[in-house]
N, C-alpha and C. Protein backbone atom coordinates (compact mmCIF):
# COMPACT_ATOMS: atom_id res chain seq x y z
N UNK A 1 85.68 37.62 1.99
CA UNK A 1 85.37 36.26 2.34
C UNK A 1 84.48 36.16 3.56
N UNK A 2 84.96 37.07 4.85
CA UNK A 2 83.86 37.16 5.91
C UNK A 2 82.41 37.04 5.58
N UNK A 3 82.59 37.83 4.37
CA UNK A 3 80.71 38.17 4.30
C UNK A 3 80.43 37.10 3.18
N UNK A 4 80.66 36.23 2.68
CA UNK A 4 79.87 35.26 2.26
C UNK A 4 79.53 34.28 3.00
N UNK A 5 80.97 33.91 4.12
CA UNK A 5 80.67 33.03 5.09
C UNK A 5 79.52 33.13 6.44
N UNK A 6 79.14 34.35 6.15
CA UNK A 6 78.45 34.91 7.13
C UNK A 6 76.43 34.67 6.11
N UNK A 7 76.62 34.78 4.89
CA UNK A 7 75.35 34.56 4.38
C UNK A 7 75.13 32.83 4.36
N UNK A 8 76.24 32.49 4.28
CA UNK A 8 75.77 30.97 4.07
C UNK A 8 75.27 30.15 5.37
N UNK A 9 75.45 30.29 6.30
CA UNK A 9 74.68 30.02 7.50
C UNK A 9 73.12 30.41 7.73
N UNK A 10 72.99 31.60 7.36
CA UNK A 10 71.41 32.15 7.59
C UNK A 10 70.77 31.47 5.89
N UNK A 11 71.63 30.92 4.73
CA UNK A 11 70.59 30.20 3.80
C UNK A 11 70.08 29.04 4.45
N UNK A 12 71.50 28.58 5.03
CA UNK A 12 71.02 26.98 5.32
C UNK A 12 69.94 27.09 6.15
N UNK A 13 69.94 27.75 7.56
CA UNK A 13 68.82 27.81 8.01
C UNK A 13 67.35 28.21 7.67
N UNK A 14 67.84 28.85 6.64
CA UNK A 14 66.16 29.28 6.11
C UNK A 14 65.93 28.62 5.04
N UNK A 15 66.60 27.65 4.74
CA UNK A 15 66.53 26.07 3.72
C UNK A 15 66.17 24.95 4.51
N UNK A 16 66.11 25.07 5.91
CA UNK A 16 66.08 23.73 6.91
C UNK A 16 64.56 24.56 7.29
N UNK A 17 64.24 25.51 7.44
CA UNK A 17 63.08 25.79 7.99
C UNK A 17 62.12 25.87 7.06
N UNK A 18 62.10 26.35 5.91
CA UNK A 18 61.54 25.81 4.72
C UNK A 18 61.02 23.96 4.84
N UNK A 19 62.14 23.44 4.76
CA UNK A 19 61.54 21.92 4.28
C UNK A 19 61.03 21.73 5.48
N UNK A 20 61.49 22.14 6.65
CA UNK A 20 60.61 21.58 7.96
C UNK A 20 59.01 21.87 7.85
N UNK A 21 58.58 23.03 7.73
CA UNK A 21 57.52 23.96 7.17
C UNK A 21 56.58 22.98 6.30
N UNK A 22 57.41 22.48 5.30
CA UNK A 22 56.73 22.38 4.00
C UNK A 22 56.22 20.71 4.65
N UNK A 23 57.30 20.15 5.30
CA UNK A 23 56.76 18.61 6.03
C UNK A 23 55.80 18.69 6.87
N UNK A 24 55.78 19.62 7.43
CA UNK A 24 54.68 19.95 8.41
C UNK A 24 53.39 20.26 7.83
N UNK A 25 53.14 20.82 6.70
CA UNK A 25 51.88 20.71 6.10
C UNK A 25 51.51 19.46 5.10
N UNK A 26 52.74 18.43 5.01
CA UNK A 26 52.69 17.41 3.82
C UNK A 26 51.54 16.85 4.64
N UNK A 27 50.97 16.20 5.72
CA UNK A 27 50.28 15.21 6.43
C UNK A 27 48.79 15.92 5.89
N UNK A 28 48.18 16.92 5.60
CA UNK A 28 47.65 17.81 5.72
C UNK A 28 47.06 17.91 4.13
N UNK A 29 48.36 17.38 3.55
CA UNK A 29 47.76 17.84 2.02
C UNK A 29 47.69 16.46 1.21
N UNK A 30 47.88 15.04 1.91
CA UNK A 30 47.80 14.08 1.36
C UNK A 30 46.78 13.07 2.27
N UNK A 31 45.75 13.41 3.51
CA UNK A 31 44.70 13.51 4.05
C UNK A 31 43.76 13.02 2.90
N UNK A 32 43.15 11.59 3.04
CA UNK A 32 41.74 12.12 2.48
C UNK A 32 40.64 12.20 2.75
N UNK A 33 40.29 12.93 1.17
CA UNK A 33 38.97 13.56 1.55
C UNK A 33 37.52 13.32 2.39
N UNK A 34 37.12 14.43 3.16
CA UNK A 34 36.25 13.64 4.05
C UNK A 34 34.85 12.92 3.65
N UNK A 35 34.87 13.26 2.46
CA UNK A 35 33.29 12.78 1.64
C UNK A 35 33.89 11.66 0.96
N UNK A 36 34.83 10.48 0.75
CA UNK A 36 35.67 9.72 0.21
C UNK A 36 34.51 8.58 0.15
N UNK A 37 34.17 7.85 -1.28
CA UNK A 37 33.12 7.18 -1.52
C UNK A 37 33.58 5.89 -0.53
N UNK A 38 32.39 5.14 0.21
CA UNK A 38 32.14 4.18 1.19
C UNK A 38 32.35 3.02 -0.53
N UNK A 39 33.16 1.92 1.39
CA UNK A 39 33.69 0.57 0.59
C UNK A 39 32.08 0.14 -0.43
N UNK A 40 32.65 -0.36 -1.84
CA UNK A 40 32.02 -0.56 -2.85
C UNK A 40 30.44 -0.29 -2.63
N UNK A 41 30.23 1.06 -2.32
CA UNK A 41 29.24 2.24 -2.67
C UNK A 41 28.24 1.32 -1.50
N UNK A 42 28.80 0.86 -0.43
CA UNK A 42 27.61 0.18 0.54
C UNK A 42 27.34 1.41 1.57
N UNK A 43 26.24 1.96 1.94
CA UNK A 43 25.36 3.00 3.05
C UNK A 43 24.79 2.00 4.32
N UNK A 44 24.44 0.93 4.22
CA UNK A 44 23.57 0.21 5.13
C UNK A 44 23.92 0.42 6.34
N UNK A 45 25.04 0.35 7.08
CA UNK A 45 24.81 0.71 8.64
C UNK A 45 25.01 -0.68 9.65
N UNK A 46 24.51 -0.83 10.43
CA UNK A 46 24.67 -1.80 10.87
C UNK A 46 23.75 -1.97 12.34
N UNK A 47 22.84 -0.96 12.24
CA UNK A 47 21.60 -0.76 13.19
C UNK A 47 20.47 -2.54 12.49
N UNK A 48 19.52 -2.11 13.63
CA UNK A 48 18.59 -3.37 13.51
C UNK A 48 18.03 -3.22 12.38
N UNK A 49 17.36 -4.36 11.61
CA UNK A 49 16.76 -4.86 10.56
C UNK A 49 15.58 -5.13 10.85
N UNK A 50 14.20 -4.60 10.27
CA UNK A 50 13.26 -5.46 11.28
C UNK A 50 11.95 -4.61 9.89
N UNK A 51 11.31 -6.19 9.71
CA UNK A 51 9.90 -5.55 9.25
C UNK A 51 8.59 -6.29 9.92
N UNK A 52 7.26 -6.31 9.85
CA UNK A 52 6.52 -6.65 10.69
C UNK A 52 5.72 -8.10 10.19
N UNK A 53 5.36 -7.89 9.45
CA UNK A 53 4.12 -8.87 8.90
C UNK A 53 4.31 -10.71 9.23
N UNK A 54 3.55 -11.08 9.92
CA UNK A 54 3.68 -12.45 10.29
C UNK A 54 2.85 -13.43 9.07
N UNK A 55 3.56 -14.43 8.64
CA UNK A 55 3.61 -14.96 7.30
C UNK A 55 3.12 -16.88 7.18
N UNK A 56 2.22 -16.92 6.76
CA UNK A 56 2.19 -18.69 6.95
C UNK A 56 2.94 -19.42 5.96
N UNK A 57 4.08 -18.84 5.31
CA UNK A 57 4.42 -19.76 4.50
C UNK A 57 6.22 -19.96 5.25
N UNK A 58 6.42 -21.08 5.21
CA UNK A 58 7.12 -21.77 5.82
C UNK A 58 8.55 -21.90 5.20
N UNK A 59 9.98 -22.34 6.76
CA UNK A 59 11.03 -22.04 6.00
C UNK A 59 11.17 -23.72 5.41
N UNK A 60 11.86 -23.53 4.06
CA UNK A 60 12.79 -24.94 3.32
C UNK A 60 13.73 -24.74 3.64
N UNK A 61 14.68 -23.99 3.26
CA UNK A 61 16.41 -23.77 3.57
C UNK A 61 16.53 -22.85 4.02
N UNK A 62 17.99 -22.52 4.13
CA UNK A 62 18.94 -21.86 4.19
C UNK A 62 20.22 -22.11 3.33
N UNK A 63 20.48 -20.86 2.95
CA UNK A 63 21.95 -21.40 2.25
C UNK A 63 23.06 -20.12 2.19
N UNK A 64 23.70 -19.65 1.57
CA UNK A 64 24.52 -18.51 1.63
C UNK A 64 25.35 -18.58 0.30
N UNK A 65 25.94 -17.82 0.51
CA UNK A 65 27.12 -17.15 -1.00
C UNK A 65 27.72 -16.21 -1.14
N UNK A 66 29.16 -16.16 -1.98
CA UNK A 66 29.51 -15.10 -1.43
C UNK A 66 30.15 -14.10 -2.82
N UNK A 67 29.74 -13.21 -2.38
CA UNK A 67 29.83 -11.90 -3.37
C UNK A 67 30.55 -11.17 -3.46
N UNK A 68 31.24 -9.84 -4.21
CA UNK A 68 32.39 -9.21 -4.40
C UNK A 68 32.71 -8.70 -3.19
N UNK A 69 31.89 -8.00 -2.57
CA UNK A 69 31.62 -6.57 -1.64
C UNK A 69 31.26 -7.35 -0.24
N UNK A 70 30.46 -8.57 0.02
CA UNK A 70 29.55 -8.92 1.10
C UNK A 70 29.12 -10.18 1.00
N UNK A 71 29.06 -11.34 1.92
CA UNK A 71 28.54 -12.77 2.04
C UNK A 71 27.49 -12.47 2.22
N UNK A 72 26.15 -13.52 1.55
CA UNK A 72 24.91 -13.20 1.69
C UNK A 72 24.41 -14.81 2.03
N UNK A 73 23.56 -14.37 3.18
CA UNK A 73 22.48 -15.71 3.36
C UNK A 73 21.24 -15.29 3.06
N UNK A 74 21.01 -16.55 2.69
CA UNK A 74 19.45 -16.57 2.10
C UNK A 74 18.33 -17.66 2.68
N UNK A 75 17.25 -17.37 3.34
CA UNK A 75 16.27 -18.23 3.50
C UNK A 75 14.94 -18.25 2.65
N UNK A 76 15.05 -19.71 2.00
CA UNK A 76 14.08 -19.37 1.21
C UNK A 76 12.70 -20.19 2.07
N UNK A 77 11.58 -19.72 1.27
CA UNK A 77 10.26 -19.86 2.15
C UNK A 77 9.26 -20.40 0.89
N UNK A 78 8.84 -21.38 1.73
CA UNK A 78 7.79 -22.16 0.23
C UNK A 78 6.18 -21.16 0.33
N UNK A 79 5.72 -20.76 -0.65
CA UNK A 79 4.19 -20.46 -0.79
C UNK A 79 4.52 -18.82 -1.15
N UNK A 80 3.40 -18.35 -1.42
CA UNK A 80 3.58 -16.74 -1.70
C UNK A 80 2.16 -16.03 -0.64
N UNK A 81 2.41 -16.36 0.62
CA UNK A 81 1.60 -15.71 1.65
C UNK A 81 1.35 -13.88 1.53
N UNK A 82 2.78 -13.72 1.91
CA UNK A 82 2.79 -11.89 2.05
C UNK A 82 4.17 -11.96 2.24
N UNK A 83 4.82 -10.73 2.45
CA UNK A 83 5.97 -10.64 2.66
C UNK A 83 6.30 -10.97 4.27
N UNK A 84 7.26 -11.89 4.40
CA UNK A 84 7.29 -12.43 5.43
C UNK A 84 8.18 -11.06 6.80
N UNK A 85 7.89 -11.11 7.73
CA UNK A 85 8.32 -10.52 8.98
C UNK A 85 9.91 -10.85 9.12
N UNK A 86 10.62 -9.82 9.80
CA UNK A 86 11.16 -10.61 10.02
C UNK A 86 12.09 -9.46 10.95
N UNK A 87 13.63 -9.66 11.51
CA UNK A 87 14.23 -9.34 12.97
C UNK A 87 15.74 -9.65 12.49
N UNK A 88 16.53 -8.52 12.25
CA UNK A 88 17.83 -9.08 12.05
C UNK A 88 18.85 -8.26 12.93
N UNK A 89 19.74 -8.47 13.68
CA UNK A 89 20.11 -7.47 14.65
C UNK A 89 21.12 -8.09 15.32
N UNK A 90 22.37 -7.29 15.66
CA UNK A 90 23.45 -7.63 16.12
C UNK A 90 23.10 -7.74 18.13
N UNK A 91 23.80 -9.17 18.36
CA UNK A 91 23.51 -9.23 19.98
C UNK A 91 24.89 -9.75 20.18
N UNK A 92 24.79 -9.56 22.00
CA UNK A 92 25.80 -10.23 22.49
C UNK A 92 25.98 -11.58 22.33
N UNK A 93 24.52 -11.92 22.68
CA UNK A 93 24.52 -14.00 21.92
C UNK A 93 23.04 -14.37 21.78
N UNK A 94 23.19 -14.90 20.43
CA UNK A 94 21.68 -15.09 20.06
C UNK A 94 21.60 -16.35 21.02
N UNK A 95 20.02 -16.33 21.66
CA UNK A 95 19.50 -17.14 22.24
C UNK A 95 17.78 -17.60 21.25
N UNK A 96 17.80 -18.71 21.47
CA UNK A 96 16.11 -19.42 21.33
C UNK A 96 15.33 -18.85 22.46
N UNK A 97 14.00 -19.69 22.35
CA UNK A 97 12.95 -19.51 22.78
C UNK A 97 13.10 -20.10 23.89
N UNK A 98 14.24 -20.98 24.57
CA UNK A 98 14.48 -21.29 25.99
C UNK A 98 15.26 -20.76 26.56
N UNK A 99 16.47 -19.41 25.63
CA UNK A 99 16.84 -18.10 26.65
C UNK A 99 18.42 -18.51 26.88
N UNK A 100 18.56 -19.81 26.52
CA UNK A 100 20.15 -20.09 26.46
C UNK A 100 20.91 -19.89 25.39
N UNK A 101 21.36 -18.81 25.75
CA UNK A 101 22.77 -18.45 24.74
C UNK A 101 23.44 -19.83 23.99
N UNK A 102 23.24 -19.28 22.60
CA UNK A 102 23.70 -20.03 21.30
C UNK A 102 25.55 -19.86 21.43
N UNK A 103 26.38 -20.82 21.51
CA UNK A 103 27.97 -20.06 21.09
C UNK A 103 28.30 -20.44 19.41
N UNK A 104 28.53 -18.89 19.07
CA UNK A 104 28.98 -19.02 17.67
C UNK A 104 30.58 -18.37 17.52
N UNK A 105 31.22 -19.31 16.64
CA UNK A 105 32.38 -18.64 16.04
C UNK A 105 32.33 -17.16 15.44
N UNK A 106 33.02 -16.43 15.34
CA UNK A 106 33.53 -15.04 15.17
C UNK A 106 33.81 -14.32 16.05
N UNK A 107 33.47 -12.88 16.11
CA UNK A 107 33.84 -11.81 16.98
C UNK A 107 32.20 -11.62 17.43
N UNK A 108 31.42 -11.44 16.56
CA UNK A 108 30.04 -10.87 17.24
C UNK A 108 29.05 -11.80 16.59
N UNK A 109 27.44 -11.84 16.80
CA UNK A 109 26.72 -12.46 16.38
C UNK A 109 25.27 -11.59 16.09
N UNK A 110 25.24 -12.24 14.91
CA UNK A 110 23.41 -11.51 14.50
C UNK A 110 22.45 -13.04 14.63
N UNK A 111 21.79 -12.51 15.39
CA UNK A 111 20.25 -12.92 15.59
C UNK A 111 19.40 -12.40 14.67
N UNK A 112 18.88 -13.40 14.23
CA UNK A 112 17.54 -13.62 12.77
C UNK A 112 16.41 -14.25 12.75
N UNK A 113 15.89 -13.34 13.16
CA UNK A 113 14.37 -14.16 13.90
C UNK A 113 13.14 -13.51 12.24
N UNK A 114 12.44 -14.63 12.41
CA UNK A 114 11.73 -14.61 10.90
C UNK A 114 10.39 -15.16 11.74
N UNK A 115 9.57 -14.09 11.07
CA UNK A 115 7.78 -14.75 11.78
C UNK A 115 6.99 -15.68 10.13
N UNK A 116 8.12 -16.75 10.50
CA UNK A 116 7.24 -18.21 9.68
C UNK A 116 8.04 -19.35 10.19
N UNK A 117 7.04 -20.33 10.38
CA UNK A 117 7.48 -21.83 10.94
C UNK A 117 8.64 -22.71 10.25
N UNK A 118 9.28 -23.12 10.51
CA UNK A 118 10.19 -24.21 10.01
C UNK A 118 9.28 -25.79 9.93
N UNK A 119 8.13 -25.35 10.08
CA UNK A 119 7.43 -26.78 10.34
C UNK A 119 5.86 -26.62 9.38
N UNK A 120 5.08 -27.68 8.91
CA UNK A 120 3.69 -27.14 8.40
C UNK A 120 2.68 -27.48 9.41
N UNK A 121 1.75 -27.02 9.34
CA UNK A 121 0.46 -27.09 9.79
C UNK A 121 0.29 -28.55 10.34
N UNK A 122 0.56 -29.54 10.29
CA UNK A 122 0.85 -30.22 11.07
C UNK A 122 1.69 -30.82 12.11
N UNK A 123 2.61 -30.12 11.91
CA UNK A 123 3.69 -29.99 13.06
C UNK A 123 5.00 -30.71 12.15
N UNK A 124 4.65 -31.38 11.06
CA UNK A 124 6.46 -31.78 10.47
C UNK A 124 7.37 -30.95 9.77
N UNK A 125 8.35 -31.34 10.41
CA UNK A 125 9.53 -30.14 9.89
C UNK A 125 9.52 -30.00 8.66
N UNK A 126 9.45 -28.89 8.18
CA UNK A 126 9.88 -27.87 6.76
C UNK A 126 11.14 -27.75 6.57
N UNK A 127 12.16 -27.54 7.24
CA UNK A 127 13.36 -26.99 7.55
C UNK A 127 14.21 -28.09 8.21
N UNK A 128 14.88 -29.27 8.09
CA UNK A 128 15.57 -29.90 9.35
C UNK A 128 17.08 -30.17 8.86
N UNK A 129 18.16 -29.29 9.50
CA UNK A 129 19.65 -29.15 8.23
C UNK A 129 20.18 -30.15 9.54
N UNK A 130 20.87 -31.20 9.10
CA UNK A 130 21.74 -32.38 9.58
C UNK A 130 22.26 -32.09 11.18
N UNK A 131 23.23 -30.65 10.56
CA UNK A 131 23.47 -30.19 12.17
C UNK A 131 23.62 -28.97 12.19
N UNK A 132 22.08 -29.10 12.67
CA UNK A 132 21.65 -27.12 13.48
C UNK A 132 22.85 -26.45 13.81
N UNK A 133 24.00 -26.68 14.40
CA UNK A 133 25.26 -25.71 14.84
C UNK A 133 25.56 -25.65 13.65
N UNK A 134 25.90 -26.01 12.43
CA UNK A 134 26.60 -25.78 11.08
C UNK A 134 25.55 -25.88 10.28
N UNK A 135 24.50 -25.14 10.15
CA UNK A 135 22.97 -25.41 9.48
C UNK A 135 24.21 -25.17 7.65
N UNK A 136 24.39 -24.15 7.53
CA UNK A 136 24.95 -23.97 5.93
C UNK A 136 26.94 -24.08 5.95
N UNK A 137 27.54 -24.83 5.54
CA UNK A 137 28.82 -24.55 5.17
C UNK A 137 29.34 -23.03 4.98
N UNK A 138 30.13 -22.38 5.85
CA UNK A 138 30.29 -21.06 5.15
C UNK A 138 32.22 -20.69 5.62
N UNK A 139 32.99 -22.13 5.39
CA UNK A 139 34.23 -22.22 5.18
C UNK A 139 34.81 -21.48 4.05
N UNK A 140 36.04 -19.97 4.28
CA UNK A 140 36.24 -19.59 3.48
C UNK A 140 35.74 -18.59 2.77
N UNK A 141 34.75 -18.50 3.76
CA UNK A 141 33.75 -16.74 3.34
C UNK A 141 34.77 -15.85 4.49
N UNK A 142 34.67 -14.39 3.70
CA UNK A 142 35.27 -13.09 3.93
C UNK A 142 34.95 -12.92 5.53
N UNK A 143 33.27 -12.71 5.56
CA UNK A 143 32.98 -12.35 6.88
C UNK A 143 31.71 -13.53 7.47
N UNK A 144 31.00 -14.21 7.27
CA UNK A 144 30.23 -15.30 7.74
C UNK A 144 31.29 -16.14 8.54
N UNK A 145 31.24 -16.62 9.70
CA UNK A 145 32.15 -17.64 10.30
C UNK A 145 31.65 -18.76 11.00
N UNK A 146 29.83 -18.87 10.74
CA UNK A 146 28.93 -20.19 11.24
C UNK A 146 27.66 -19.89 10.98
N UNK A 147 26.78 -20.37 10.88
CA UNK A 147 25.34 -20.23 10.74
C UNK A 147 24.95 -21.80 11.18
N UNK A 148 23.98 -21.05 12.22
CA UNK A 148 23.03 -21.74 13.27
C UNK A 148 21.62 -21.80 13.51
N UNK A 149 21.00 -23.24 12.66
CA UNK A 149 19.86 -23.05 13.23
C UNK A 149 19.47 -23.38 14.64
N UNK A 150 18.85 -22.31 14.97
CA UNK A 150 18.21 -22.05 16.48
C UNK A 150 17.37 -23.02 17.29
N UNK A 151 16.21 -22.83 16.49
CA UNK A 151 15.11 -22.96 16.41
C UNK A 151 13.74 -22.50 16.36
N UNK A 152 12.77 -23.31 16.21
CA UNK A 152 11.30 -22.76 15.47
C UNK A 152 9.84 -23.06 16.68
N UNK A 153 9.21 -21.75 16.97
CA UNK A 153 8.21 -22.13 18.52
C UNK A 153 7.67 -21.24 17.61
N UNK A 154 5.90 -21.81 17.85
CA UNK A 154 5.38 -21.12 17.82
C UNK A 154 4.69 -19.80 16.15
N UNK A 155 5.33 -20.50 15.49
CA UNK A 155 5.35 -19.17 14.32
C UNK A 155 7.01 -18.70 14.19
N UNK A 156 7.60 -19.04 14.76
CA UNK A 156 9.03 -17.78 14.86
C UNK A 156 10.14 -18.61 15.04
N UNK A 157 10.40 -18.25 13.63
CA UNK A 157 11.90 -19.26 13.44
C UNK A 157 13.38 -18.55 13.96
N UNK A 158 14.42 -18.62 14.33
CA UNK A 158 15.32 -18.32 14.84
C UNK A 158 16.45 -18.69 14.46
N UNK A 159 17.43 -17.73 13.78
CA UNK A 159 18.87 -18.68 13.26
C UNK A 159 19.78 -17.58 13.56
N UNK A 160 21.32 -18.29 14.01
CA UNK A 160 22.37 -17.53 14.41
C UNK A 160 23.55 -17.14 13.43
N UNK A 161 23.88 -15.87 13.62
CA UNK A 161 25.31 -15.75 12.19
C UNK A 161 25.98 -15.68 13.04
N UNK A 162 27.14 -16.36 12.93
CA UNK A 162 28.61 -15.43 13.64
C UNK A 162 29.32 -14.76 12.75
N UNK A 163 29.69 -13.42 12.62
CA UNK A 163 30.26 -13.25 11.84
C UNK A 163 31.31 -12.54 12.60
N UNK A 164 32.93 -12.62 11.38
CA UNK A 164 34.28 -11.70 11.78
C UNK A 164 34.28 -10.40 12.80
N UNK A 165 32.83 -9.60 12.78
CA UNK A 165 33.36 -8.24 13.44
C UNK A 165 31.67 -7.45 12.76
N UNK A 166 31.30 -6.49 13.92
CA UNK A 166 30.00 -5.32 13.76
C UNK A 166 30.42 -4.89 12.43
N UNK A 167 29.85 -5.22 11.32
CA UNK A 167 29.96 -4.65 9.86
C UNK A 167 28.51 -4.23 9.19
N UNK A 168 28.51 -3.83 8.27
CA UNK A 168 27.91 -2.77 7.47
C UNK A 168 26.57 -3.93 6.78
N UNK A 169 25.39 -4.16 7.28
CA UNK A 169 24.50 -5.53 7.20
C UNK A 169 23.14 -4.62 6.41
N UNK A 170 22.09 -5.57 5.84
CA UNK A 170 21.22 -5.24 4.92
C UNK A 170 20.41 -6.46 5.28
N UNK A 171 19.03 -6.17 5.42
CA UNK A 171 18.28 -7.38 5.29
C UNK A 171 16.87 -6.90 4.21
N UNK A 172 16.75 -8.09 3.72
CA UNK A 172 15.55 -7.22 2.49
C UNK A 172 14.81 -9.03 2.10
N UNK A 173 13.40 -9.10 1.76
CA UNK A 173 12.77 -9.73 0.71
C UNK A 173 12.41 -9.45 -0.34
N UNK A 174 12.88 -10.69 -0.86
CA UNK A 174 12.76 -11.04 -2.75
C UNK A 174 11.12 -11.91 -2.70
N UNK A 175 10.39 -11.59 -3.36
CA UNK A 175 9.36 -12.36 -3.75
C UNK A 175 9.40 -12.76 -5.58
N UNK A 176 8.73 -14.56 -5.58
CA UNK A 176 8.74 -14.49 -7.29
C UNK A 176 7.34 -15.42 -7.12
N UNK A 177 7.59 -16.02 -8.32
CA UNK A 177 6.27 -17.46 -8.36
C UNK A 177 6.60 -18.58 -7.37
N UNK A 178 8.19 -18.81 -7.16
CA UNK A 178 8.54 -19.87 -6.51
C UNK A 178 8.21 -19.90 -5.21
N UNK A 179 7.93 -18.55 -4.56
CA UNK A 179 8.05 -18.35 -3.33
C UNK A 179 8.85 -17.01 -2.47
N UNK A 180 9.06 -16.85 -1.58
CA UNK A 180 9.99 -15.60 -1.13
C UNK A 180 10.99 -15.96 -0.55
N UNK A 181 11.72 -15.25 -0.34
CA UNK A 181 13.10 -15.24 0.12
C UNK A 181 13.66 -14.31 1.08
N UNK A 182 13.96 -14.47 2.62
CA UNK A 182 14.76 -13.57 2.98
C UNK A 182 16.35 -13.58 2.76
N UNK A 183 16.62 -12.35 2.61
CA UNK A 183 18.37 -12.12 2.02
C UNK A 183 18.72 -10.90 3.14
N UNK A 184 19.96 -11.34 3.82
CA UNK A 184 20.67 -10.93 4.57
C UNK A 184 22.00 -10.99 4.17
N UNK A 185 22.68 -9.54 4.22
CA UNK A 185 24.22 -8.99 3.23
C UNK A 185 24.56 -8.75 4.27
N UNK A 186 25.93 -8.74 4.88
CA UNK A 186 27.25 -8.89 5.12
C UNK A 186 28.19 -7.79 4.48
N UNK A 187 28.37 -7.03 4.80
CA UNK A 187 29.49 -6.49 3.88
C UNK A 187 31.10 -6.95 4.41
N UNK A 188 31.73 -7.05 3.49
CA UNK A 188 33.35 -8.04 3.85
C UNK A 188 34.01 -6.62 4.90
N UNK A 189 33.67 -5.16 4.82
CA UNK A 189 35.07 -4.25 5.69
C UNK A 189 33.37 -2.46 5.31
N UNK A 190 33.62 -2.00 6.30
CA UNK A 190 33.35 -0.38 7.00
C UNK A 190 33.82 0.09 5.48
């Protein structure tokens, strides 16, 4: 009897050091993978947006919408000049052309500066939304939390996003017969 009572102590322990062992590598083997495909296959980043070409065709709206993956605003632009210029880029606070900080709802804000007038060749507004601090409704979007028109000097229109938090952004033009379009994506999460 001594000697069984004497093996059953050194199982248990080398049954307790076992599962300790085996827990100790569980964290390790249910890790994932480091190449793990990005939220709904988005790469964009969240560095500045910026192309060059200064454009005479002028803004009409703004509006937005919102999509599986990312809220998207859109400015559309009357005439088919060239592909319009344009500046999209996360700041501490978008300011106009008189340097005073815009306050927008969310966590951070992108500044969207576009080289075409909100106004025509004679100076009347192209662009005039009821109230510049709430230029588009965007109650109930994922990550948009205000859009602000700025304002327009000079050639260079200016509008503010607030959005939830520094996320994963895209800016690109659409051209058709109607005219062009800048489109700025949002992605809803990293």
């Amino acid at each position: 009897m001594s000697h069984t009572i004497q093996r059953r102590p050194r199982l248990r322990a080398a049954a307790v050091s076992a599962v300790l062992a085996a827990g100790a590598l569980l964290p390790l083997s249910t890790a994932a993978p480091a190449d793990a495909a990005p939220y709904c296959g988005i790469t964009w980043g969240s560095g500045d947006k910026t192309a060059a070409p200064m454009s005479t065709d002028t803004v009409r709206n703004v509006r937005a919408g919102r999509q599986p993956c990312f809220d998207r605003l859109v400015v559309d632009l009357s005439g088919y000049d060239r592909s319009v210029g344009y500046s999209v880029r996360y700041v501490g606070a978008v300011t106009g052309t008189s340097g005073v900080p815009v306050p927008l709802a969310g966590a951070t804000d992108l500044q969207i500066n576009l080289w075409a007038p909100a106004y025509d060749s004679t100076g009347r507004a192209t662009y005039r939304p009821a109230d510049p601090m709430h230029a588009v409704n965007v109650s109930g979007f994922e990550t948009f939390r205000q859009v602000a028109y700025v304002d327009s000097f000079e050639g260079e229109t200016t509008l503010g996003l607030g959005v939830r938090g520094r996320l994963p952004m895209r800016a690109f033009v659409i051209q058709d017969p109607a005219g062009q379009r800048l489109v700025i994506d949002v992605a809803h999460r990293w």
